[in-house]
Protein backbone atom coordinates (compact mmCIF):
# COMPACT_ATOMS: atom_id res chain seq x y z
CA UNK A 1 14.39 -17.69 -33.22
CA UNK A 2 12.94 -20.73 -33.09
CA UNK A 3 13.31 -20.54 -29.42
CA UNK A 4 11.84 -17.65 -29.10
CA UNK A 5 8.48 -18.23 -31.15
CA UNK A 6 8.20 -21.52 -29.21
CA UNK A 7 7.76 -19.57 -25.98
CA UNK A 8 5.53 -16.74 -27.11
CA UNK A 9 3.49 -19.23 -28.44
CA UNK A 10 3.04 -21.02 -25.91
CA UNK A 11 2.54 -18.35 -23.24
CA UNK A 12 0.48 -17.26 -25.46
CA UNK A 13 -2.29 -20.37 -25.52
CA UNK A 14 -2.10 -19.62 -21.61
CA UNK A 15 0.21 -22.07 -19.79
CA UNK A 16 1.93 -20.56 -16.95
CA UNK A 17 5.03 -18.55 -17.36
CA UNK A 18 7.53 -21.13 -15.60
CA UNK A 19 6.96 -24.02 -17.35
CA UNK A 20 6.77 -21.43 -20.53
CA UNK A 21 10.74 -21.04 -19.54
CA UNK A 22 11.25 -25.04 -18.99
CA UNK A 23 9.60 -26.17 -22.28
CA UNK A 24 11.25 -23.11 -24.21
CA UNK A 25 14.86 -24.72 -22.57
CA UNK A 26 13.74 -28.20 -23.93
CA UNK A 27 12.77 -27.00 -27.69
CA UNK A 28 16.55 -24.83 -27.35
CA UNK A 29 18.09 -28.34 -26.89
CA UNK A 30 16.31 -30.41 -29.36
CA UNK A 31 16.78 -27.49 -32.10
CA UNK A 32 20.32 -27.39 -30.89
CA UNK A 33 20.81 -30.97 -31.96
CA UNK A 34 23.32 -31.15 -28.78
CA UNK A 35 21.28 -34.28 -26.51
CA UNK A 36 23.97 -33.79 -24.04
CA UNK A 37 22.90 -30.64 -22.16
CA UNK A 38 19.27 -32.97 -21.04
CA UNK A 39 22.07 -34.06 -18.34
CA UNK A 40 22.74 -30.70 -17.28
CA UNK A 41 19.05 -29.44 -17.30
CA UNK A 42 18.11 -31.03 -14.24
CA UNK A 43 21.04 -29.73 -12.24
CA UNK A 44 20.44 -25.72 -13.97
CA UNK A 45 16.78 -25.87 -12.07
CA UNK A 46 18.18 -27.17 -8.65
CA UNK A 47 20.93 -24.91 -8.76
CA UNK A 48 18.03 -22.33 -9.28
CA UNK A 49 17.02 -22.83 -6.02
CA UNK A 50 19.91 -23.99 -3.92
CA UNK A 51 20.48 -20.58 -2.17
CA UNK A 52 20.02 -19.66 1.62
CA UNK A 53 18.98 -16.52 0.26
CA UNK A 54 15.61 -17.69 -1.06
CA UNK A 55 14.59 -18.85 2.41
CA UNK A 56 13.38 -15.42 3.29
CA UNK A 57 10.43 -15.51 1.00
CA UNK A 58 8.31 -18.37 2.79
CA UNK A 59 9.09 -16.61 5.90
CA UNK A 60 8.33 -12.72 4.51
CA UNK A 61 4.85 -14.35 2.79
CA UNK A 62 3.82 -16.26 6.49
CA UNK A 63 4.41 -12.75 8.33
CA UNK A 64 1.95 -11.50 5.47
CA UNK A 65 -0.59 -14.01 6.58
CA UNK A 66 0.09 -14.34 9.96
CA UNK A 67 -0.76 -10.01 9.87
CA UNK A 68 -3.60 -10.39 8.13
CA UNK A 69 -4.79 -12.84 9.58
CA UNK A 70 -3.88 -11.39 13.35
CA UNK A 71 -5.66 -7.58 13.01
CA UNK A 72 -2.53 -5.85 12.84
CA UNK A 73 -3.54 -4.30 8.76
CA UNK A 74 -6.56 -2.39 10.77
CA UNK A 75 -4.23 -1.29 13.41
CA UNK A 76 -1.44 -0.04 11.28
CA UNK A 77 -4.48 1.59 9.18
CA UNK A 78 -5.81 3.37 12.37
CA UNK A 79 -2.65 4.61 13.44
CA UNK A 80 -1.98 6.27 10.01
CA UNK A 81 -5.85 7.74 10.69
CA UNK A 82 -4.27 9.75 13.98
CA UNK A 83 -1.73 11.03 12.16
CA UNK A 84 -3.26 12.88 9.25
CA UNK A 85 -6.92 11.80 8.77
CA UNK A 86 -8.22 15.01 9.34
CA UNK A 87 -6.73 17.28 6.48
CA UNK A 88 -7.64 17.73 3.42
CA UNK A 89 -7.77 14.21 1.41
CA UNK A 90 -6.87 13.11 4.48
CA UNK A 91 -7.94 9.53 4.23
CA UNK A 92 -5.94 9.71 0.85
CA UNK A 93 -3.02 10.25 2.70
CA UNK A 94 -3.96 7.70 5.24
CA UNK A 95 -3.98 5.08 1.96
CA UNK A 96 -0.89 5.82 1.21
CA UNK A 97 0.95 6.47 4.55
CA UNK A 98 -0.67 2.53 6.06
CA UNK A 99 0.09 1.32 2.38
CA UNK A 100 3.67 1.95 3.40
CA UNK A 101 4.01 0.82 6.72
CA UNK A 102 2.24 -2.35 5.54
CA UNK A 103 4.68 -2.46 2.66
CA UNK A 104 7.20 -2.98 5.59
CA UNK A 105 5.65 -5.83 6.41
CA UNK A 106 4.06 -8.02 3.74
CA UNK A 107 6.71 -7.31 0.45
CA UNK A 108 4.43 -8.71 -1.83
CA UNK A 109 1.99 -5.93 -4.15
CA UNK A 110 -0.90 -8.35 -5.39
CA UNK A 111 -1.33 -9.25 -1.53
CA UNK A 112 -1.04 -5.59 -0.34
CA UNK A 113 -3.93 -4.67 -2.72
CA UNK A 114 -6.14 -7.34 -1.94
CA UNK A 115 -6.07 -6.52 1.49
CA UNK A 116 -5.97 -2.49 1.75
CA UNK A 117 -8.50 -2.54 -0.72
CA UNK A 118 -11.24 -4.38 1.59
CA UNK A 119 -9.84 -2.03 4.31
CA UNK A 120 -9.71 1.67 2.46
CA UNK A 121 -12.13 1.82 -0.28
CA UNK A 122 -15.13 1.19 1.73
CA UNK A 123 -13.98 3.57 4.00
CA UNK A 124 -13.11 6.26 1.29
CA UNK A 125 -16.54 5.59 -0.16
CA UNK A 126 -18.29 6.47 3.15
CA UNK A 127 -16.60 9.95 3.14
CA UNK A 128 -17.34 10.84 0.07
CA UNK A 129 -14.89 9.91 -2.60
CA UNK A 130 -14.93 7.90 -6.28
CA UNK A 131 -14.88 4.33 -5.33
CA UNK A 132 -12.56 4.28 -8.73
CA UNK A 133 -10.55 6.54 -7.56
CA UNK A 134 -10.20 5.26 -3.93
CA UNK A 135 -9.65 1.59 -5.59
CA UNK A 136 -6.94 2.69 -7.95
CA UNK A 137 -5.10 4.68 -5.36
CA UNK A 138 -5.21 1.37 -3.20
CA UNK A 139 -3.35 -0.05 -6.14
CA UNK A 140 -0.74 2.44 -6.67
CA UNK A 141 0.09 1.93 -2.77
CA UNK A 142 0.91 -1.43 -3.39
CA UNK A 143 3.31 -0.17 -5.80
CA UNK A 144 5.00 0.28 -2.54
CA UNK A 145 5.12 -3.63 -1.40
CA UNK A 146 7.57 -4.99 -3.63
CA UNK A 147 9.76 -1.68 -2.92
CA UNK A 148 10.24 -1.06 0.57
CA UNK A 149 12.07 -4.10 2.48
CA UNK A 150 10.81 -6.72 3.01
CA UNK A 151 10.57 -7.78 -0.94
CA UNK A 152 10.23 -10.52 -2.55
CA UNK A 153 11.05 -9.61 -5.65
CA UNK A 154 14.31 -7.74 -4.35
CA UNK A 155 15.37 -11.54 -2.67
CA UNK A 156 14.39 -13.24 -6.29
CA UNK A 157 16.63 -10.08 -8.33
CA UNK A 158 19.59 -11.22 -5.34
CA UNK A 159 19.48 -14.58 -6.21
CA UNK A 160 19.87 -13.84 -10.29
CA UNK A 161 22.49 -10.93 -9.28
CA UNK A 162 24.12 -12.99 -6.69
CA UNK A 163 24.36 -9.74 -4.79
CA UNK A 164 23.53 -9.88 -1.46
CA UNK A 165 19.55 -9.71 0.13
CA UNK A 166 20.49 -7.28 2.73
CA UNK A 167 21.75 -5.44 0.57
CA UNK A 168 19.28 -5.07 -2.05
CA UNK A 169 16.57 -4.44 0.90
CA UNK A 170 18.48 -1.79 2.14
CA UNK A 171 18.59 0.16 -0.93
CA UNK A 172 14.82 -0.14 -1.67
CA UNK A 173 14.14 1.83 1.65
CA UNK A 174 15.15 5.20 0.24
CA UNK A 175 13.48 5.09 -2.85
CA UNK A 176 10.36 3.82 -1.36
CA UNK A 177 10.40 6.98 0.56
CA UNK A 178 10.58 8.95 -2.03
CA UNK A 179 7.80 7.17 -4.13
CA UNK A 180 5.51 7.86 -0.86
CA UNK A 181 6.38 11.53 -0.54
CA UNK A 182 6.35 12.18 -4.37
CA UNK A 183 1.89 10.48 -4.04
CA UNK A 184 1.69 13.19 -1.39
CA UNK A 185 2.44 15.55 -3.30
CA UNK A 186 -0.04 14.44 -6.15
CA UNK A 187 -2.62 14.15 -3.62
CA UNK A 188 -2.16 17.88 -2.98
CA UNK A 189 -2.34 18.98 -5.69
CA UNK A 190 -5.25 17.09 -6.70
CA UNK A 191 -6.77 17.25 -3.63
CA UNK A 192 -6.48 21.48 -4.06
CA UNK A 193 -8.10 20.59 -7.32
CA UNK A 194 -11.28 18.71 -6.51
CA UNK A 195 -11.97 19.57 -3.25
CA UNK A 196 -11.17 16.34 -1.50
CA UNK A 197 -13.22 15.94 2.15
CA UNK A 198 -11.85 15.94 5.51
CA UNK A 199 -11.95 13.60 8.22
CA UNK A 200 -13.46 13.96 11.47
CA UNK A 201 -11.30 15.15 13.39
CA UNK A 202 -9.82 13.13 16.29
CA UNK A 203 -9.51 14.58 20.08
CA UNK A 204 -6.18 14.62 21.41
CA UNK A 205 -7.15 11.84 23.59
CA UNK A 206 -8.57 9.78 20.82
CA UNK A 207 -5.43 10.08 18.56
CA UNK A 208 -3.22 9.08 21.49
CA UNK A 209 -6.06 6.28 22.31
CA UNK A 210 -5.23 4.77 18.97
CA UNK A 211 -1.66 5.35 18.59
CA UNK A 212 -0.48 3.49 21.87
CA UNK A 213 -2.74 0.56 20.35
CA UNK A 214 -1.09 0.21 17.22
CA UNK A 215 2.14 1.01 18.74
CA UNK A 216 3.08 -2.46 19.33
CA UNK A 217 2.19 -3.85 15.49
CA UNK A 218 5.57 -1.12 14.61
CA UNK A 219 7.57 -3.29 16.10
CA UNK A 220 7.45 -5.94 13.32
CA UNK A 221 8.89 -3.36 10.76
CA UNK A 222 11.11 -2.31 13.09
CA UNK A 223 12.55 -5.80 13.66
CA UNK A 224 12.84 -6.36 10.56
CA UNK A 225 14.48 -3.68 9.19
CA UNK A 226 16.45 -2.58 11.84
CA UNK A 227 17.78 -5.68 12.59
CA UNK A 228 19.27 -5.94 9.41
CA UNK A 229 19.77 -1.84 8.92
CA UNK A 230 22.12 -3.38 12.36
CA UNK A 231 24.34 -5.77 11.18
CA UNK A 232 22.53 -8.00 13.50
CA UNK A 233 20.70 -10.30 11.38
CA UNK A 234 20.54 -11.13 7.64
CA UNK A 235 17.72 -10.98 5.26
CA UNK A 236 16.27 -14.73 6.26
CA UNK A 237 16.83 -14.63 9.99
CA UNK A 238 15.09 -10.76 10.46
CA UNK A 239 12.01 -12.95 8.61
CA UNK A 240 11.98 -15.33 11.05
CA UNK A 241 12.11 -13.45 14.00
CA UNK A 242 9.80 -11.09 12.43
CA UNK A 243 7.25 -13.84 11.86
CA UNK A 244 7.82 -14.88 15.37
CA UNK A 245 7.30 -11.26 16.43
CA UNK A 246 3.82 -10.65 14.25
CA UNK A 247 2.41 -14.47 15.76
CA UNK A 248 3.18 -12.75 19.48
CA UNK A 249 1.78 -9.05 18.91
CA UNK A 250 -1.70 -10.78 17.01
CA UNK A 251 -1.98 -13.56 19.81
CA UNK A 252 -1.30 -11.25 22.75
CA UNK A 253 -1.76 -7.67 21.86
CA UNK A 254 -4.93 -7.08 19.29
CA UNK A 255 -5.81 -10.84 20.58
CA UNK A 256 -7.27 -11.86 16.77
CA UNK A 257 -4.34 -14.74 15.92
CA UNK A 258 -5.11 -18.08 17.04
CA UNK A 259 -1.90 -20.43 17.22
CA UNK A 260 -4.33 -23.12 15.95
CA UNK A 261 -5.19 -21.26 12.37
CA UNK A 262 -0.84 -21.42 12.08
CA UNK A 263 -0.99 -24.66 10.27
CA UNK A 264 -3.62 -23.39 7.47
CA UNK A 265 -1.12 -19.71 7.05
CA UNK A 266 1.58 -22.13 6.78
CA UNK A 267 0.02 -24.43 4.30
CA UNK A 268 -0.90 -20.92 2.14
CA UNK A 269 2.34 -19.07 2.69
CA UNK A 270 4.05 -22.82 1.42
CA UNK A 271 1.87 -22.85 -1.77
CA UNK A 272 2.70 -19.09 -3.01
CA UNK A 273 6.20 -19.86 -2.19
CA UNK A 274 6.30 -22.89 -4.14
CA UNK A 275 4.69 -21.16 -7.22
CA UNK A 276 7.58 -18.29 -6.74
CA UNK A 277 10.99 -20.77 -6.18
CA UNK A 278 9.27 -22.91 -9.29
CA UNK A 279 9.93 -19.83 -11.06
CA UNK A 280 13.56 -18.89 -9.59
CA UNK A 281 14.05 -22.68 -11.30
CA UNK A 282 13.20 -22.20 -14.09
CA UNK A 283 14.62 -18.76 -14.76
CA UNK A 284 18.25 -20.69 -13.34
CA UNK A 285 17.12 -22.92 -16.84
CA UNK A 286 16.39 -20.16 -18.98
CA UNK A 287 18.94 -18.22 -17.91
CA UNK A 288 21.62 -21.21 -18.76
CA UNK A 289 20.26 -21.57 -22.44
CA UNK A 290 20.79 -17.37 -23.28
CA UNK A 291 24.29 -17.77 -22.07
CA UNK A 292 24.87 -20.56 -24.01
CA UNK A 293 23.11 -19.20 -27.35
CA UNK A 294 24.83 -15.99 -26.81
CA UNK A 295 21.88 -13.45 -26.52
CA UNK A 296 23.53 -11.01 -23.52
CA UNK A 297 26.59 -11.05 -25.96
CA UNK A 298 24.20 -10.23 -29.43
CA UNK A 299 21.93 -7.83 -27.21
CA UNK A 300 25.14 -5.89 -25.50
CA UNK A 301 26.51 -5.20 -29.41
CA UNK A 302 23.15 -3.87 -30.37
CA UNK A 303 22.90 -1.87 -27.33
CA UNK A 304 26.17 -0.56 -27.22
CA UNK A 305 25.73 1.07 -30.71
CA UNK A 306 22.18 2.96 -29.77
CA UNK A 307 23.34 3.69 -25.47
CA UNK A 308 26.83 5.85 -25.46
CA UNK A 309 26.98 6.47 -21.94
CA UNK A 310 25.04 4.58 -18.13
CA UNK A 311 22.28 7.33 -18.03
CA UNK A 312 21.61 6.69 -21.76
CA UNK A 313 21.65 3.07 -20.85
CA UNK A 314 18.98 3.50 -18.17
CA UNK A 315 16.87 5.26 -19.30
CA UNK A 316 16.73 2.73 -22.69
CA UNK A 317 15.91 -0.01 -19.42
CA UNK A 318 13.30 2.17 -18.31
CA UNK A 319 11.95 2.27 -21.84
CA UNK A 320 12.34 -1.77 -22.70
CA UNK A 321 10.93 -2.42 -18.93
CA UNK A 322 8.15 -0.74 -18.85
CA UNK A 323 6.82 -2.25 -22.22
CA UNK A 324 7.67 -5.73 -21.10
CA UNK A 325 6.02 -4.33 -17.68
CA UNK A 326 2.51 -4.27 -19.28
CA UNK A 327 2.51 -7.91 -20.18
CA UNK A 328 4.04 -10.26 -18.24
CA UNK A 329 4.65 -10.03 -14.05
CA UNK A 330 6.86 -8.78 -12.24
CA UNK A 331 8.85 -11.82 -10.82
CA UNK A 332 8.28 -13.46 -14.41
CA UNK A 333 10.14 -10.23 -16.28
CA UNK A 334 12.87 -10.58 -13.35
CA UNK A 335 14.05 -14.16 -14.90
CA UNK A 336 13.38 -12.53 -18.71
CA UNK A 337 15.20 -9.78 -18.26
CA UNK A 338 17.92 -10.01 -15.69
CA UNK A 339 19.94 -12.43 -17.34
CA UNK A 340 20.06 -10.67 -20.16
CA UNK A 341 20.90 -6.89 -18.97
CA UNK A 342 22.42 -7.32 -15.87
CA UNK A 343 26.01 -8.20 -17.17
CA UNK A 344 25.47 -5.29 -19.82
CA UNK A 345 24.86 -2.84 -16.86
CA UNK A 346 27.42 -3.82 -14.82
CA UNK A 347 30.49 -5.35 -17.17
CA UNK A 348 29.92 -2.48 -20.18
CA UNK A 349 28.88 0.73 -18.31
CA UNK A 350 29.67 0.15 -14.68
CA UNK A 351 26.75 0.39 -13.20
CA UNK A 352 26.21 -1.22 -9.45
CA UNK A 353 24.39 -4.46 -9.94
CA UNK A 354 22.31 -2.94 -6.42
CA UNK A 355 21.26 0.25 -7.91
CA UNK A 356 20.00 -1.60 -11.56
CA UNK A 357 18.25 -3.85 -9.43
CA UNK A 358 16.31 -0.92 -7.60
CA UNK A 359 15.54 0.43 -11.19
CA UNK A 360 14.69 -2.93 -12.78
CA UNK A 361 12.32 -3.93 -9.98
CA UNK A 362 10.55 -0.06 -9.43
CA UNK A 363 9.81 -0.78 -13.58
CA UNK A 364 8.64 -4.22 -13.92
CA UNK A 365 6.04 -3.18 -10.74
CA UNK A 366 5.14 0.23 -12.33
CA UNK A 367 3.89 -2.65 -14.97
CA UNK A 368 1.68 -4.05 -12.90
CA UNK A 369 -0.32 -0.70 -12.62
CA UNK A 370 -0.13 -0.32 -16.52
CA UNK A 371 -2.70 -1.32 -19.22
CA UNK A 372 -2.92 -3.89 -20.90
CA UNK A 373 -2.73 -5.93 -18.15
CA UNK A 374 -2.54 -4.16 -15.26
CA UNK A 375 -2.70 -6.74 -12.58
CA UNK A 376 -2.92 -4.62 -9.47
CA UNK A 377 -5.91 -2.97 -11.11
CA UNK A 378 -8.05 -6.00 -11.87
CA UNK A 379 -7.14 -7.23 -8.13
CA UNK A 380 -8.43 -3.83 -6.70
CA UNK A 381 -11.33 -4.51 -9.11
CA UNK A 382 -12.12 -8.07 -8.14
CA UNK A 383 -12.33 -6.45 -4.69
CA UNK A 384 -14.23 -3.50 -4.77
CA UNK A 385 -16.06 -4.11 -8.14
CA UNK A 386 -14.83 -0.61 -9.71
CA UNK A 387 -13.82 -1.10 -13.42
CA UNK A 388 -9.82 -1.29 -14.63
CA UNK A 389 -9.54 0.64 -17.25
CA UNK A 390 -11.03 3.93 -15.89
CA UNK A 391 -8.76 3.20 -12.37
CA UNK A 392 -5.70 3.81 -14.74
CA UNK A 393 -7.23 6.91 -16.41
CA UNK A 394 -8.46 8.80 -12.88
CA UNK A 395 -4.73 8.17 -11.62
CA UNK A 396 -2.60 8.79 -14.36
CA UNK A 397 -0.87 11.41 -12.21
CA UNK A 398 0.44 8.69 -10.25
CA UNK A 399 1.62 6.91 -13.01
CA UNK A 400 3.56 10.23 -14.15
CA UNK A 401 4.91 10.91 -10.62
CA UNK A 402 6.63 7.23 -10.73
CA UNK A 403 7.78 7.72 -13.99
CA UNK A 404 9.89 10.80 -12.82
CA UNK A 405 11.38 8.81 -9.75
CA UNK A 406 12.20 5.95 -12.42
CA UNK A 407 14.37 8.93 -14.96
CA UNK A 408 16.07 10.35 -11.17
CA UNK A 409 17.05 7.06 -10.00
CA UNK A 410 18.39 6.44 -13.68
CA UNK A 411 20.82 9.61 -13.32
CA UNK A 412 21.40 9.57 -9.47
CA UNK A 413 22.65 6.38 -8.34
CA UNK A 414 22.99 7.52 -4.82
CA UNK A 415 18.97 7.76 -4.34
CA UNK A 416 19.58 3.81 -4.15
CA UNK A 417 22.99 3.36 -2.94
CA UNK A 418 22.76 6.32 -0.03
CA UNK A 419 22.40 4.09 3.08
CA UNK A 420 24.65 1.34 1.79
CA UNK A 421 27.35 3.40 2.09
């Protein structure tokens, strides 16, 4: 208890969640009275990070960057245009659709939000839609970042499962496919409901115009994933040859990457990853003190008296996830949580570590779209200048829709585990 109030309280002044976890580890041994585990506290944190696994997310964030920074967003965005700009809420769909194929590039949702929503808004603006609306659809299609491979927060949840990356990539594909058709079919509906505009439409020249341009920037994803979908590489080596891949299409394709800018991506992608492996440390720390005070053991008893059966136990994840969701990040309620329910899921109702991950990770994101903190909103807002609070009202629907793919995956395990098997 202690313990506990220690770390609330201090997250709670404002210092940052990982060295919430170390000093929380520290006040566990002093109140402990036990001076002995200081000598194993150091070796908990590099253990943390000692995996070949954790490699990948440098790599993933410098394809991010190297993207960005290379033209290859307004491609991908343009490509989605050809496809289905000119229907009704067209350029809604076109948020979502280059929201996904970006996903399949940059894994990260903060990142994916920052950058559609300088892209889409502006242009959903100019054809005649709410810039709140516009801005907070931008942020639901990040929901789709941390979801479909590559993910960062699917190679942090391998690392605390020690299940494999490929693995847990894999099974975000289907249910990232899902998430995108289950927005279309809001954005019928809502689109039948207020009218949404159409596009101009494209020539049949024009569309192919722009489709053999942006042809090229599909081969990243496609590396990527199907390299691994293959057997051909693992999770770390597809990132590097997919970073290696996005540095040749934006130097000699769309011609906007500059091997001399490499050094300041690099320097970036080194500081976010740095910030993220801190964490994976000390969640290895924090993790190491609530198996040695016993809390997945206390928690599993109280659980195991309220949950009779796995669905029942899901769906009380979905529940405790989505509150802790609205308050603290996504890789942050990774090391709080996982430690603690993982070895329920799997050990007391059988579920597949891979398939609990899928849930776990599809919650703590929905989190970042939730109120009170919300932070895919506030970074659509810092962008676009549209206000928080009435982003989350206008696209509650979305919120509902992700909800209901949270309760299926809960019951049907195979939405997850389908092309793993």
């Amino acid at each position: 208890m202690i313990t506990s109030a220690a770390f609330f309280v201090i997250m709670l002044v404002g210092v940052p969640i990982g060295l919430c976890l170390c000093i929380a580890g520290i006040v566990f041994i002093l109140v402990s009275g036990n001076p002995l585990l200081f000598q194993s506290y150091p070796l908990q944190m590099f253990g943390g990070v000692d995996s070949y696994g954790l490699i990948a997310i440098p790599l993933f964030i410098l394809i991010g960057e190297i993207m960005n920074g290379g033209g290859i967003t307004r491609r991908i965005v343009d490509l989605a245009m050809a496809f289905i700009g000119s229907v009704r809420g067209g350029l809604a769909y076109v948020n979502v659709l280059a929201n996904m194929f970006v996903a399949s590039i940059l894994g990260s949702a903060t990142a994916q939000v920052a950058i559609m929503s300088q892209i889409m808004v502006p242009e959903m603006e100019k054809q005649g839609y709410d810039k709140t609306f516009a801005a907070g659809l931008t942020a639901y299609g990040g929901m789709l970042g941390p979801i479909i491979p590559p993910s960062v927060m699917f190679v942090v949840y391998s690392v605390l499962a020690q299940v494999s990356v490929s693995d847990m990539l894999i099974a975000g594909i289907l249910p990232g496919l899902i998430l995108t058709a289950l927005f279309f079919a809001v954005i019928a509906l809502m689109g039948y409901v207020y009218n949404y505009p159409r596009a101009e439409k494209q020539s049949a020249r024009q569309r192919l115009g722009t489709i053999l341009a942006a042809l090229p920037t599909l081969s990243i994803p496609i590396i990527i994933v199907g390299s691994i979908l293959g057997g051909l590489a693992n999770a770390t080596e597809a990132a590097a040859i997919g970073a290696v891949a996005a540095a040749l299409v934006g130097r000699f394709w769309t011609r906007q990457f500059a091997f001399s800018r490499l050094p300041e991506m690099m320097l970036r992608a080194g500081v976010y990853s740095a910030v993220v492996l801190f964490l994976v440390a000390a969640a290895a720390v924090f993790s190491w003190i609530l198996i040695y005070g016993k809390v997945p053991q206390e928690t599993a008893a109280w659980i195991q008296t309220v949950a009779k059966d796995p669905i029942t136990f899901m769906l009380l994840t979905n529940v405790i996830l989505l509150v802790i969701g609205t308050v603290i990040d996504g890789i942050p309620g990774l090391i709080m949580t996982v430690p603690i329910l993982l070895p329920i899921a799997t050990e007391i109702y059988g579920i597949d570590p891979r398939h609990f991950g899928v849930v776990v990770v599809i919650n703590l994101v929905l989190g970042l779209l939730s109120p009170p903190v919300g932070l895919c909103f506030f970074v659509a807002a810092a962008v676009t200048g549209a206000k928080p609070g009435k982003m989350f009202l206008v696209t509650l629907p979305f919120f509902g829709i992700a909800c209901v793919l949270l309760v299926l995956l809960s019951i049907y395990p195979f939405l997850s585990l389908a092309l793993l098997k």
